[in-house]
Every structure is written in C-alpha cells, then in structure tokens.
C-alpha atoms as a PDB file:
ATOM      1  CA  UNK A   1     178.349-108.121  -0.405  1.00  0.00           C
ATOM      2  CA  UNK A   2     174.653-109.673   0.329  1.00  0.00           C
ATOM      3  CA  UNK A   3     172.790-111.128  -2.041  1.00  0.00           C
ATOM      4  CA  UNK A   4     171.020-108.918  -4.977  1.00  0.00           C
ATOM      5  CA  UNK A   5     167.578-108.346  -4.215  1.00  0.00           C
ATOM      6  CA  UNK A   6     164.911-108.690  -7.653  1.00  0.00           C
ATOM      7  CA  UNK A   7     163.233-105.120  -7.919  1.00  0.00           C
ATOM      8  CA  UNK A   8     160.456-106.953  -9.324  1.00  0.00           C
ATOM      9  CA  UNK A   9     160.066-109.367  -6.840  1.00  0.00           C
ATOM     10  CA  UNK A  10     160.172-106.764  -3.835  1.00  0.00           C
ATOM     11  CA  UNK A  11     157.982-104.322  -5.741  1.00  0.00           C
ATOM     12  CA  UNK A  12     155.249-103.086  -2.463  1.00  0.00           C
ATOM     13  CA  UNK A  13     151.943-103.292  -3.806  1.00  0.00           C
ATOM     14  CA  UNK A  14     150.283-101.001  -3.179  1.00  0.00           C
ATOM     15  CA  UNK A  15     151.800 -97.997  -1.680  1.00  0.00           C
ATOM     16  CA  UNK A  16     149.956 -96.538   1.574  1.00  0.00           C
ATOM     17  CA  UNK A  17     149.844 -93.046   1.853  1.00  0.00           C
ATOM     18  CA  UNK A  18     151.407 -94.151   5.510  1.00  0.00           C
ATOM     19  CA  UNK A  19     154.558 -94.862   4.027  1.00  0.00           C
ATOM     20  CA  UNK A  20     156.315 -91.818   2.994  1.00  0.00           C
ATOM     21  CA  UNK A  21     159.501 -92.680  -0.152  1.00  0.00           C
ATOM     22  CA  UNK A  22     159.422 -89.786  -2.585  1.00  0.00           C
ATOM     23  CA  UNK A  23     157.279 -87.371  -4.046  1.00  0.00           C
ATOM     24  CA  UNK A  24     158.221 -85.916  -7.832  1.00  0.00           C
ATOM     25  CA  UNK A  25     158.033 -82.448  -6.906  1.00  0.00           C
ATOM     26  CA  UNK A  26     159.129 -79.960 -10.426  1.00  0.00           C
ATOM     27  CA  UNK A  27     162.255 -78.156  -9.965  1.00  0.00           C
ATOM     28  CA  UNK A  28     163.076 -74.760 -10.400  1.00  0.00           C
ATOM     29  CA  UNK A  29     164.957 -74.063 -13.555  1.00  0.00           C
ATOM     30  CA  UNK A  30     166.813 -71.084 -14.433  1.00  0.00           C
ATOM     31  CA  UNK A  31     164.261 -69.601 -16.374  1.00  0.00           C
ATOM     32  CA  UNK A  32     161.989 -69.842 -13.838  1.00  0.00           C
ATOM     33  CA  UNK A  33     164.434 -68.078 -11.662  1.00  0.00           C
ATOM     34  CA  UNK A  34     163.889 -64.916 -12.845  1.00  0.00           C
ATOM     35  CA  UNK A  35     159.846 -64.889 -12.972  1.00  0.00           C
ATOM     36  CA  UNK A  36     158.400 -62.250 -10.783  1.00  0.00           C
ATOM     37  CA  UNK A  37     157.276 -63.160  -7.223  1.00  0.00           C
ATOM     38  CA  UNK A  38     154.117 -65.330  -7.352  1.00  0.00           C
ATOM     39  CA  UNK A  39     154.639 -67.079 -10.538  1.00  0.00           C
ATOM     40  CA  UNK A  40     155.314 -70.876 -10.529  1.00  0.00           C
ATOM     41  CA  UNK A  41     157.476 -71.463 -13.401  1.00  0.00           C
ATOM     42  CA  UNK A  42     156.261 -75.186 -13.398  1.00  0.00           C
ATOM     43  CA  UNK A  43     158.438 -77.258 -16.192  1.00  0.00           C
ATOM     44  CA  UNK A  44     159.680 -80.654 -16.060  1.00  0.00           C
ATOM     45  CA  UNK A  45     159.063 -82.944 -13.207  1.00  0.00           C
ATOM     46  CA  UNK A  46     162.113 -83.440 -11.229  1.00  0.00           C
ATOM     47  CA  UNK A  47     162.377 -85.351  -7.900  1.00  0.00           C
ATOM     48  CA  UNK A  48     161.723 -83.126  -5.165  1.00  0.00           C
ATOM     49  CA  UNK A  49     161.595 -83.382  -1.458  1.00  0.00           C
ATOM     50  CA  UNK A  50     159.263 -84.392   1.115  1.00  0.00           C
ATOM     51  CA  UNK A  51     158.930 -84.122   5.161  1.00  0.00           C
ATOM     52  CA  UNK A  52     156.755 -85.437   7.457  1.00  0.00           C
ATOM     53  CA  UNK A  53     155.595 -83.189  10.341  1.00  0.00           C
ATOM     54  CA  UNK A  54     154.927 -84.815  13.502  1.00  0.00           C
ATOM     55  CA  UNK A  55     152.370 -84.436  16.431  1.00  0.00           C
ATOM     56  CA  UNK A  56     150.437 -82.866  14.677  1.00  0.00           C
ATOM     57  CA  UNK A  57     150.651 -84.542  11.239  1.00  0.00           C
ATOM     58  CA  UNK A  58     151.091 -83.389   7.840  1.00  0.00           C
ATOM     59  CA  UNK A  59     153.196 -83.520   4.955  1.00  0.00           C
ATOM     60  CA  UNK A  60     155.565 -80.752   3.407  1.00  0.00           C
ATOM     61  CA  UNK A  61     157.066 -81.275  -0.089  1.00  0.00           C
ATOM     62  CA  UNK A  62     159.368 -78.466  -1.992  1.00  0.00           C
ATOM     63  CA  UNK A  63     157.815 -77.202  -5.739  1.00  0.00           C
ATOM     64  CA  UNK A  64     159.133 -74.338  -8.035  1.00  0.00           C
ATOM     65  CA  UNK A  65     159.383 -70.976  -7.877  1.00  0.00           C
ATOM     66  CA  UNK A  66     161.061 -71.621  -5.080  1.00  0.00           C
ATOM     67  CA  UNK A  67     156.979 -72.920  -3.471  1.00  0.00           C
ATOM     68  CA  UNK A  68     156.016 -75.542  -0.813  1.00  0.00           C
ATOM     69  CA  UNK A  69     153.168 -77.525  -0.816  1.00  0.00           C
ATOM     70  CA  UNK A  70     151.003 -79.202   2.532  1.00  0.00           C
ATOM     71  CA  UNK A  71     148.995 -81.990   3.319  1.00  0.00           C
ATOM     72  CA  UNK A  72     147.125 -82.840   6.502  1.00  0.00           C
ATOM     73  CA  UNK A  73     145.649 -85.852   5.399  1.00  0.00           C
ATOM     74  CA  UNK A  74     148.664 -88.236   4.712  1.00  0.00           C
ATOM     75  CA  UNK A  75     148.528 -87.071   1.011  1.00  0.00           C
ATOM     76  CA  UNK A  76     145.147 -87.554  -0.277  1.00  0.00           C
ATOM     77  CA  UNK A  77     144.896 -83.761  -1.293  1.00  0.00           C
ATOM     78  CA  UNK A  78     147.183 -81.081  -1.063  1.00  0.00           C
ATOM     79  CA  UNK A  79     147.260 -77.049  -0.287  1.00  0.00           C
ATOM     80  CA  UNK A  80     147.783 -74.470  -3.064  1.00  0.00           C
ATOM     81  CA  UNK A  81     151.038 -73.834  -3.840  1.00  0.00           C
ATOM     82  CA  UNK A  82     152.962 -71.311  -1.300  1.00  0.00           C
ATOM     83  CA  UNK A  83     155.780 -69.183  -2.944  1.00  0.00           C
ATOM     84  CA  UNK A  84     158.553 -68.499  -0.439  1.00  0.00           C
ATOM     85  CA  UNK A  85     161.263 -67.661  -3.251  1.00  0.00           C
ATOM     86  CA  UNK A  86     161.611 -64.033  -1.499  1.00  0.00           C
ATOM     87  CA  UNK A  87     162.385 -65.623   2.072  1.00  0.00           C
ATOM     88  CA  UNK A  88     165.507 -67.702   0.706  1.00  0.00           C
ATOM     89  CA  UNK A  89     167.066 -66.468  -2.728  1.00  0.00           C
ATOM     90  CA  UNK A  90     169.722 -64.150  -2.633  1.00  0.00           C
ATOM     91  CA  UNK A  91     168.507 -61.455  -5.739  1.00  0.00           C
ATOM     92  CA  UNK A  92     172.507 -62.060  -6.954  1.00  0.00           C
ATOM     93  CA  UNK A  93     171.730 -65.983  -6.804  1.00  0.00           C
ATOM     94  CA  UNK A  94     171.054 -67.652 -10.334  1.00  0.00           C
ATOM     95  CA  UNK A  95     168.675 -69.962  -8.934  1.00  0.00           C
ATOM     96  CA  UNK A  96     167.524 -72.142  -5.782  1.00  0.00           C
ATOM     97  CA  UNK A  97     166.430 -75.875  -5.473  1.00  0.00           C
ATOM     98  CA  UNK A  98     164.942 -78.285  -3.071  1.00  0.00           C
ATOM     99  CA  UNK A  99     166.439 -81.534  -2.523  1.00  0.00           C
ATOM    100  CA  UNK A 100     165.889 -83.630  -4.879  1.00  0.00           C
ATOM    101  CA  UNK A 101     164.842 -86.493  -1.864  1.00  0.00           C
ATOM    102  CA  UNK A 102     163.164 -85.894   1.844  1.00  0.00           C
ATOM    103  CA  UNK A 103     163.178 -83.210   4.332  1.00  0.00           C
ATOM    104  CA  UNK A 104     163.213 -84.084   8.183  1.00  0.00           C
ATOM    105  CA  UNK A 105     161.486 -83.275  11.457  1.00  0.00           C
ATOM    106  CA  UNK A 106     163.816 -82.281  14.027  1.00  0.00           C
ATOM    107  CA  UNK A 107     163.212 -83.358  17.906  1.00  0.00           C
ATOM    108  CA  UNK A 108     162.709 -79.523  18.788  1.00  0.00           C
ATOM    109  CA  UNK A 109     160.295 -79.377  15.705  1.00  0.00           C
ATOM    110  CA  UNK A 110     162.336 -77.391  13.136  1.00  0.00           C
ATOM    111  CA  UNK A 111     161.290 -78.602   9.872  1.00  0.00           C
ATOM    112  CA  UNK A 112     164.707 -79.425   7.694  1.00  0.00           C
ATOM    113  CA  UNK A 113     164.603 -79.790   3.940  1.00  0.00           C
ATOM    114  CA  UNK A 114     168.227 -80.501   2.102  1.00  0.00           C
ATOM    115  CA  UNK A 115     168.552 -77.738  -0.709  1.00  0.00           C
ATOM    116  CA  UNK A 116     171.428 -75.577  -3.305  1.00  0.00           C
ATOM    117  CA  UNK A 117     171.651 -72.491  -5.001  1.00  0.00           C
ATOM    118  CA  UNK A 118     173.761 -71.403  -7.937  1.00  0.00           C
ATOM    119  CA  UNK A 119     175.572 -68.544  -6.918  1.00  0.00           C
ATOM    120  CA  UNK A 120     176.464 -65.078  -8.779  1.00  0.00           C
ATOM    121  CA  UNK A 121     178.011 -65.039 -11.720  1.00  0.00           C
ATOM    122  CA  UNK A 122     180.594 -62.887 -10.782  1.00  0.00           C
ATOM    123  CA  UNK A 123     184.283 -64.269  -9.700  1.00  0.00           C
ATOM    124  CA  UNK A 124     185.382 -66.251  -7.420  1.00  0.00           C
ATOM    125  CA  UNK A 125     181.778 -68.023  -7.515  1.00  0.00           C
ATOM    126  CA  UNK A 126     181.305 -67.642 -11.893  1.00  0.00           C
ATOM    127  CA  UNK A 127     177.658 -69.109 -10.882  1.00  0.00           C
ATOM    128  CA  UNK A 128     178.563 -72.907  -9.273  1.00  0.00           C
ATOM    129  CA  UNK A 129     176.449 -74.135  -7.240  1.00  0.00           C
ATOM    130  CA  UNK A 130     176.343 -74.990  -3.442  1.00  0.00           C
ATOM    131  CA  UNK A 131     174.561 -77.771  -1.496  1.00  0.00           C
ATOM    132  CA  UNK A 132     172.409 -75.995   1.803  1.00  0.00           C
ATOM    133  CA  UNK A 133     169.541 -76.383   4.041  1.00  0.00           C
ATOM    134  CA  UNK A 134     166.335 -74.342   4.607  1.00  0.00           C
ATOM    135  CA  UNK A 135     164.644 -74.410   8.098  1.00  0.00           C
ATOM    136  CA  UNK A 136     161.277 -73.349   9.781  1.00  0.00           C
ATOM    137  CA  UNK A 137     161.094 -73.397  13.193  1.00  0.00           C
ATOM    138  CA  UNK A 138     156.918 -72.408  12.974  1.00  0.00           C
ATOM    139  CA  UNK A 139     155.528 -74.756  11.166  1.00  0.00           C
ATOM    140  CA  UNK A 140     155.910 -73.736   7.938  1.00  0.00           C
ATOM    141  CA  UNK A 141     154.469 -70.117   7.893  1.00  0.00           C
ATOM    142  CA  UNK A 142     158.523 -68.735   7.464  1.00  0.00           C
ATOM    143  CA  UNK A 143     161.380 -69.992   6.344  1.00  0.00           C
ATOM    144  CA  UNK A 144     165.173 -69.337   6.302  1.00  0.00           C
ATOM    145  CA  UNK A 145     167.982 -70.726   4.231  1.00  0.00           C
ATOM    146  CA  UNK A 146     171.276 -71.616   5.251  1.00  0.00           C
ATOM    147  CA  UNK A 147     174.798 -70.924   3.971  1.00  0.00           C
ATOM    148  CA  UNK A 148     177.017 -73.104   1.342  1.00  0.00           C
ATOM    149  CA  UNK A 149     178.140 -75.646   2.422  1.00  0.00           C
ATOM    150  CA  UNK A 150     181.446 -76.044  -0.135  1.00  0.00           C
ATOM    151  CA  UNK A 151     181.527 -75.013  -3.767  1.00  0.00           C
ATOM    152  CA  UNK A 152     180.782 -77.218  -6.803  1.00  0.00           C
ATOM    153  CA  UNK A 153     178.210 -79.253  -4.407  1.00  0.00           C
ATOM    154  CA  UNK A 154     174.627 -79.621  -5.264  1.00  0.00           C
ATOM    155  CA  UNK A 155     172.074 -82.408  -4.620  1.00  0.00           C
ATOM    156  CA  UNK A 156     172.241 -83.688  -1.258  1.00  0.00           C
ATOM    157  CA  UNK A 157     170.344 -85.107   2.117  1.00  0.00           C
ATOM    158  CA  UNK A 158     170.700 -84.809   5.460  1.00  0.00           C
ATOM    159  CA  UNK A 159     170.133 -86.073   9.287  1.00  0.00           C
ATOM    160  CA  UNK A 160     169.810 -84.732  13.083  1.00  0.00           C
ATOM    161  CA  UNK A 161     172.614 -86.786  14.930  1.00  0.00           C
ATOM    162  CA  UNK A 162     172.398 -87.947  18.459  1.00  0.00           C
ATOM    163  CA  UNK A 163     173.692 -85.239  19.640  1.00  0.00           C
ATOM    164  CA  UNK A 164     171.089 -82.111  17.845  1.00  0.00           C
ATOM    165  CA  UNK A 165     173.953 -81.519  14.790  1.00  0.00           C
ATOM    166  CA  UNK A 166     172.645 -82.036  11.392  1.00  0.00           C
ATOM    167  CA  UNK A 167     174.721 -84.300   8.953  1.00  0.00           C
ATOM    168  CA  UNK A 168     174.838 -83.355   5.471  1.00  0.00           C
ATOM    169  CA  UNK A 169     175.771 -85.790   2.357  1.00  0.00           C
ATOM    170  CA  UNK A 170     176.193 -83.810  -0.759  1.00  0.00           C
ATOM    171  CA  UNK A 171     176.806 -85.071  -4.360  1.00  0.00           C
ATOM    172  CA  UNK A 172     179.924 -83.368  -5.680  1.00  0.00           C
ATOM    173  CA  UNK A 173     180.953 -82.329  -8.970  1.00  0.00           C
ATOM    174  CA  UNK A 174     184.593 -83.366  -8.369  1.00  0.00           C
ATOM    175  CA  UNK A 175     183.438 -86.598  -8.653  1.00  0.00           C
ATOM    176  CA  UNK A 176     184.988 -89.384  -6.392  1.00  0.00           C
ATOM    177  CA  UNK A 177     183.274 -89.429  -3.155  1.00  0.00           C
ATOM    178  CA  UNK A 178     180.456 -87.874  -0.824  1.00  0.00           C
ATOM    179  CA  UNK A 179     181.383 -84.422   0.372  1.00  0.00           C
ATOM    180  CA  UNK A 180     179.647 -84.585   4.286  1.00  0.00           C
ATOM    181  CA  UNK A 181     179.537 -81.790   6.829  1.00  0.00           C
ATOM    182  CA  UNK A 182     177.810 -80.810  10.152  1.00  0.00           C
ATOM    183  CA  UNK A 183     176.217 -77.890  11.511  1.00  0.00           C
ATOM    184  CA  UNK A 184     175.042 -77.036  14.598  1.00  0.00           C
ATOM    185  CA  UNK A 185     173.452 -73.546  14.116  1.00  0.00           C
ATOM    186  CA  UNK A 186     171.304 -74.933  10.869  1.00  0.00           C
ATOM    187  CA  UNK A 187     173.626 -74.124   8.191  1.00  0.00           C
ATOM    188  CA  UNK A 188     174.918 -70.414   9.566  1.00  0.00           C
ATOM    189  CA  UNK A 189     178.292 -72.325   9.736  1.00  0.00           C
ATOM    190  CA  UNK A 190     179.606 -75.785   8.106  1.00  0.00           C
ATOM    191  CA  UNK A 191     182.204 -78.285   9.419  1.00  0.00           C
ATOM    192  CA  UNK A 192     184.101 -80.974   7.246  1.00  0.00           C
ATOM    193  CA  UNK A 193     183.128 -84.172   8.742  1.00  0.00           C
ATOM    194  CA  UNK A 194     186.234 -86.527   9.114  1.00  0.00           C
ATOM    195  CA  UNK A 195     185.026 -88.995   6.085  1.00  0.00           C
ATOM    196  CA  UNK A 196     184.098 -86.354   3.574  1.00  0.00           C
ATOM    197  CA  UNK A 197     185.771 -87.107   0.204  1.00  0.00           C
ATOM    198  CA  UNK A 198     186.825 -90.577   1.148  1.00  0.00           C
ATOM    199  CA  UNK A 199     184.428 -92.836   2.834  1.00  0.00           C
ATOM    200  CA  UNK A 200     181.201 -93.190   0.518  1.00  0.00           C
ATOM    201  CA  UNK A 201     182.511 -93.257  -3.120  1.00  0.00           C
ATOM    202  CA  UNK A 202     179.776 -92.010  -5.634  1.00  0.00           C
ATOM    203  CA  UNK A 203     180.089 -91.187  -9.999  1.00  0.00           C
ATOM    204  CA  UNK A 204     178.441 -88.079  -9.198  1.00  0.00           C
ATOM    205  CA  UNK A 205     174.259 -88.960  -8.623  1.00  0.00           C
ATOM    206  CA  UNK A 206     172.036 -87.749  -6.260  1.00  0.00           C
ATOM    207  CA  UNK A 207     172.045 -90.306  -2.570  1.00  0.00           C
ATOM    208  CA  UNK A 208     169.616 -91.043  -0.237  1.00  0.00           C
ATOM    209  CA  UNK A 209     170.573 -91.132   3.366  1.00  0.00           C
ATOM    210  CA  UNK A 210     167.924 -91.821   6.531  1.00  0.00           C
ATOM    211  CA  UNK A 211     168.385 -91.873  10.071  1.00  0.00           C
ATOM    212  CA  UNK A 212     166.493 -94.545  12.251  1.00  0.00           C
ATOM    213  CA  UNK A 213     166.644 -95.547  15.822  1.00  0.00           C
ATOM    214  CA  UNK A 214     165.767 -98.865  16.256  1.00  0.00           C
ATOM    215  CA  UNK A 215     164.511 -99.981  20.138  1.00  0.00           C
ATOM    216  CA  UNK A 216     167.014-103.683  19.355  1.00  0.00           C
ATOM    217  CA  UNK A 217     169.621-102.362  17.112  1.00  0.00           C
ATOM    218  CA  UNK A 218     170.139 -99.014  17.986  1.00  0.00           C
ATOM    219  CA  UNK A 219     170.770 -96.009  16.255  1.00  0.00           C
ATOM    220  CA  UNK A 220     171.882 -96.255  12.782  1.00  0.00           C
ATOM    221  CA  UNK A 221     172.730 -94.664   9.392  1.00  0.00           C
ATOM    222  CA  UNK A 222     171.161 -95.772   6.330  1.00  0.00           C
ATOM    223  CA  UNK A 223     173.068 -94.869   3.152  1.00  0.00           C
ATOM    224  CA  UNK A 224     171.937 -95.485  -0.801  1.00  0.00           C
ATOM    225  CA  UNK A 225     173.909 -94.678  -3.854  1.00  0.00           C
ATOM    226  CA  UNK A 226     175.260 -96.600  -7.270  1.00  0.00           C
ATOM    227  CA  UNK A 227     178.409 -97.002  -4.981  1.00  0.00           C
ATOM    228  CA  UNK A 228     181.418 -96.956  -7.656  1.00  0.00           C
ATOM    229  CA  UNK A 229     183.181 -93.342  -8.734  1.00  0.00           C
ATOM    230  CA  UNK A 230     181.898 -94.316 -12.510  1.00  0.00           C
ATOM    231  CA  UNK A 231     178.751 -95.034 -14.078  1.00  0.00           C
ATOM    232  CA  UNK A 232     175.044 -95.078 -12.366  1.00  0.00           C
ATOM    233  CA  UNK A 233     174.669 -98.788 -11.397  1.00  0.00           C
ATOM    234  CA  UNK A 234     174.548-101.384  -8.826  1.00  0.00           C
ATOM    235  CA  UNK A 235     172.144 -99.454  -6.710  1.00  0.00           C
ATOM    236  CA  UNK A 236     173.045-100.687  -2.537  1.00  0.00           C
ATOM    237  CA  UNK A 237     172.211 -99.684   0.925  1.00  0.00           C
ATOM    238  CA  UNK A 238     175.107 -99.290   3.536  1.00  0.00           C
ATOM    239  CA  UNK A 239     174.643 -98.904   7.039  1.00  0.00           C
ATOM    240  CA  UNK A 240     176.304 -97.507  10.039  1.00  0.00           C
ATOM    241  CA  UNK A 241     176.022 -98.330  13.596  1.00  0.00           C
ATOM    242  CA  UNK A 242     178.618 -95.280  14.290  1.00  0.00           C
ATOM    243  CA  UNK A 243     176.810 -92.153  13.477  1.00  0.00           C
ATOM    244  CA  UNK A 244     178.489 -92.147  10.182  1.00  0.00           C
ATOM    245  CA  UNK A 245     182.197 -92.493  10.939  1.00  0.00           C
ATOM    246  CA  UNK A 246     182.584 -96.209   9.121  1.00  0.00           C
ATOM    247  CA  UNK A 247     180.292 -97.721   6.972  1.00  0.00           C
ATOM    248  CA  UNK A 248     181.647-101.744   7.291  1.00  0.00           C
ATOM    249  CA  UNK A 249     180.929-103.390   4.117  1.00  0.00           C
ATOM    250  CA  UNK A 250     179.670-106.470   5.722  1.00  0.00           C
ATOM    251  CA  UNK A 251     176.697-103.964   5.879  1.00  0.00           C
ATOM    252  CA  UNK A 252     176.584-103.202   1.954  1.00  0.00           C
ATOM    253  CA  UNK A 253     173.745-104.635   0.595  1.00  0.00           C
ATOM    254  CA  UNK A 254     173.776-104.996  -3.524  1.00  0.00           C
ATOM    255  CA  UNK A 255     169.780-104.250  -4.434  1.00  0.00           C
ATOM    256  CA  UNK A 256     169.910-103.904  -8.203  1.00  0.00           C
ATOM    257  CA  UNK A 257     173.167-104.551 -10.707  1.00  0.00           C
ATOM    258  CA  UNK A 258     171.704-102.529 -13.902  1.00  0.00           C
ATOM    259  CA  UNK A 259     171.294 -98.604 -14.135  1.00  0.00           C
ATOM    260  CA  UNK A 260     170.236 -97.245 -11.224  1.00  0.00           C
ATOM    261  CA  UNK A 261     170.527 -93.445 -10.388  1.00  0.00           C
ATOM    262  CA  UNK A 262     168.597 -91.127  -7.759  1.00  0.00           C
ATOM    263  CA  UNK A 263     166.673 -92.729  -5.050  1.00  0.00           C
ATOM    264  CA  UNK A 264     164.903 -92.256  -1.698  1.00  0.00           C
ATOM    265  CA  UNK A 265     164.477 -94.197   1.445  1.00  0.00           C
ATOM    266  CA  UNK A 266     162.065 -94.095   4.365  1.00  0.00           C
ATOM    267  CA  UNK A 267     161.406 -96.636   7.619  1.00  0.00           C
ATOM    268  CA  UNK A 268     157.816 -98.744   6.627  1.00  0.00           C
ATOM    269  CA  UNK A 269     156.553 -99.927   9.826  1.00  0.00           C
ATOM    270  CA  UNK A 270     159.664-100.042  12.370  1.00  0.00           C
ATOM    271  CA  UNK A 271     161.827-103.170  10.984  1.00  0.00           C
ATOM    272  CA  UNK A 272     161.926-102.200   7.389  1.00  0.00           C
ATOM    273  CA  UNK A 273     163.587 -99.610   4.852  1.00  0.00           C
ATOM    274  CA  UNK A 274     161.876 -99.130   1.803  1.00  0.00           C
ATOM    275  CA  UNK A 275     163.709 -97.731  -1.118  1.00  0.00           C
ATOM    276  CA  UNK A 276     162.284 -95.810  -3.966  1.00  0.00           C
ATOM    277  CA  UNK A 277     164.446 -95.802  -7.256  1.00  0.00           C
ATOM    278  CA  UNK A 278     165.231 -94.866 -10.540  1.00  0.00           C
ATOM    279  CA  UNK A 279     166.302 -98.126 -12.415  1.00  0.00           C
ATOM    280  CA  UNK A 280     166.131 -98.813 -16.711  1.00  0.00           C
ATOM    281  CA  UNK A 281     162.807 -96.969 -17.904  1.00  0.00           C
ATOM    282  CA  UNK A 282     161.050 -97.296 -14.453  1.00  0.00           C
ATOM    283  CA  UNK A 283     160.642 -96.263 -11.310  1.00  0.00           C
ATOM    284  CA  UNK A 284     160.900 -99.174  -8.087  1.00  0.00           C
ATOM    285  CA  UNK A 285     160.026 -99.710  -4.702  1.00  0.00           C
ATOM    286  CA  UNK A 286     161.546-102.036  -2.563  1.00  0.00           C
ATOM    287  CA  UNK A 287     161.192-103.181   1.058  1.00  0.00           C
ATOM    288  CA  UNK A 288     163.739-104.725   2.868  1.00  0.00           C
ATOM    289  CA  UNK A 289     164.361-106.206   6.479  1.00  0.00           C
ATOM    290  CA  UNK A 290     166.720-104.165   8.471  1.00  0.00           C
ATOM    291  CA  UNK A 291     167.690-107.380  10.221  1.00  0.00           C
ATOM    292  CA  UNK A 292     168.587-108.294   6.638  1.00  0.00           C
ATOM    293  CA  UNK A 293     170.337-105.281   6.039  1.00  0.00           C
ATOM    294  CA  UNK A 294     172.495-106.178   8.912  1.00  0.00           C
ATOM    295  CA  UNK A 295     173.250-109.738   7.985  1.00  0.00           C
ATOM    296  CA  UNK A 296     170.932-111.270   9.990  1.00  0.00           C
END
C-alpha cells in the first residue's frame, strides 16, 4: 500500500466554494418523523448530502423533515428550506434519510441523491432499514423515491456508469463487506452487482464513492472507507479502472492510520480528489494527485 499521507500536511487552505466535499446537512430523526407536514424537526447535525447541478449551476443539499435546500451562487447563501417529506415517505415508513455524503447529476439531468428509510414495524420488515435513491428529473420542483435496495442496509452512495445504470455502495449491518447493486429504471428495480458482499470489506461506516472521467486515464472509480471488517481506522482511497468489478490494491492508497470514520470525496480541478473526513476530534481535508493515486 502507498505511502500514508499527513492530514495535517495536506490540509487545503482555504476551501473555495468551487470545490464541492461535504456539507453537514441535520438528519431526520425519528421524532421528527412524525411532525406534521411543514415542520423541520431540526436536531443534531449529521452529515448530509450535496449535488451539484450543471448548466445551469446550483447546489442541492438534503435537510430534515425530509427538506432540500438550493444555492445558485456556489454556496454563498442558500434558499429556505423546501419540505418534500409527502413526495417520498411511505405514511407506514418509520422514517427517511438523505445520504449521509453527495448526490449526483446525471448526463440526461436527473438529479440523484443516495438515501434509506426504516420500514414498518410490522413483520417481515419489524422496522430495518433499507438503503435507496430519490430522483428529480425537473430540477428540483418534484421528487420521487426509489425502492429498497436489500434489508438491513442504510448509509450509502452512488454513481451513473458508462453505460446510464446507477451503481449503488451501501453500508450493511451484517457487517463484512459493501453490499453494491445497479439499477437501470432509478431504483423501481435493484440488481446484485457481482462483488457485493466480497470485494470492498468495511466494519460497518458510512463510504464515499465518486465517479470521474479523466481525458489521460480514463474512466475510473474512486472508493473511500476505513477498509478492515473491524474498527473505524486507516482511512484509504481505492480505485478502479473497471467500472467497479476489481479494485487492484496496487491502487489502495493508506491516507490516515488513526480513527477515521465517514467521509466524502469530490474531483478539485481535473487531476485531483479531495477527501473530506472524520478523523480523532476533527474534521480534514485532503487533496491528492490522481496520478498519485495510481502509482505514478
């Protein structure tokens, strides 16, 4: 595995509102659940998620209740709260959450965020949750909300493949290893991609995954977790060159040995990934080559 990389050394100072990581967005909570339409419910900050719109610009990130926020000006101020908890949430539904981590953009123009819901508390379900996806293919002014993707899943992101399917990564409470699936009706239906359970081993934390296509290196899967099935440490970036189907570990990058938990990436400029993450008391930012990445 590369070399470690110091979060304080690599800390980007300072952020430009250009360069989209992560936005802490407050999750829903199960109180807040039941609050009558047009009440926030705001409690405790919780990462959230965050999408950039393109041509036109401006920025949507998931709040409460279940609500979206908007900016058109790269940040710098923000719309009023919009409650859309009666577009997505089943009635029989405990609760529904954003993210935590980034939505996406796709090349038709559906905005994509990564999302779960607990389900009923009636048998076979007893109230787990479910990792999903909510879509809106105008903009913003509706939304709609996808099925489960597989029981006990919850936090997860996702990615539009080559080929228009969506890619899903989803923390699961089995423990063990990513649970990843496709779609290619956004989230209506769900198939098991051949390295769910096996091929990116996690001790049950919230990931960060990107997508980038790079004009010299071509299109490629970025992938950040504390990589071993116990204990939240020894934060790295993987990569694939394969759409997901191997992730060689001449491509695993070590960026921080102590605790390190949830986490977000985004492309800075076009030949860098910068990673935003949770590490002993703090919160760091770190930029790093992709040429690097790839052991160049």
């Amino acid at each position: 595995m590369p070399s470690i990389y110091s979060a304080i050394d690599m800390l980007a100072s300072p952020f430009r509102t250009d360069t989209f990581a992560l936005l802490a967005a407050t999750a829903m909570t199960a109180s807040a659940a039941a609050l009558p339409e047009g009440t926030m419910g705001f409690e405790d900050a919780k990462p959230g998620a965050l999408v950039e719109l393109k041509n036109p610009g401006g920025v949507w990130t998931a709040k409460p209740g279940h609500a979206h926020v908007n900016s058109k000006d790269d940040g710098l101020t923000w719309s009023e709260p919009i409650n859309i908890t009666g577009q997505i949430k089943d009635p029989k539904w405990r609760f529904v959450l954003q993210g935590p981590g980034k939505g996406i953009t796709m090349k038709d123009g559906t905005l994509v965020f990564p999302a779960q819901f607990r389900g009923e508390s009636e048998a076979p379900v007893s109230g787990k949750p479910f990792s999903t996806l909510i879509y809106s293919k105008d903009r913003g002014l509706s939304w709609k909300i996808g099925t489960g993707v597989k029981i006990d899943t919850t936090e997860a992101q996702l990615v539009e493949l080559g080929d228009g399917s969506i890619m899903i990564n989803c923390r699961d409470n089995r423990g063990g290893s990513r649970s990843i699936y496709t779609t290619k009706d956004l989230g209506a239906t769900w198939q098991e991609h051949p390295t769910t359970r096996s091929a990116l081993p996690e001790p049950v934390c919230m990931a960060s995954l990107i997508r980038v296509e790079h004009k010299k290196h071509g299109d490629l899967l970025f992938f950040a977790n504390p990589p071993q099935r116990s204990g939240r440490h020894h934060m790295t970036i993987k990569v694939s060159d394969d759409e997901g189907m191997t992730w060689p570990e001449k491509w695993h990058t070590l960026i921080d040995e102590r605790f390190t938990a949830y986490s977000c990436m985004t492309l800075v400029g076009e030949d860098h990934i910068g990673l935003f993450y949770e590490g002993p008391g703090e919160i760091y930012f770190v930029r790093v080559p992709i040429a690097e990445l790839l052991g160049e």
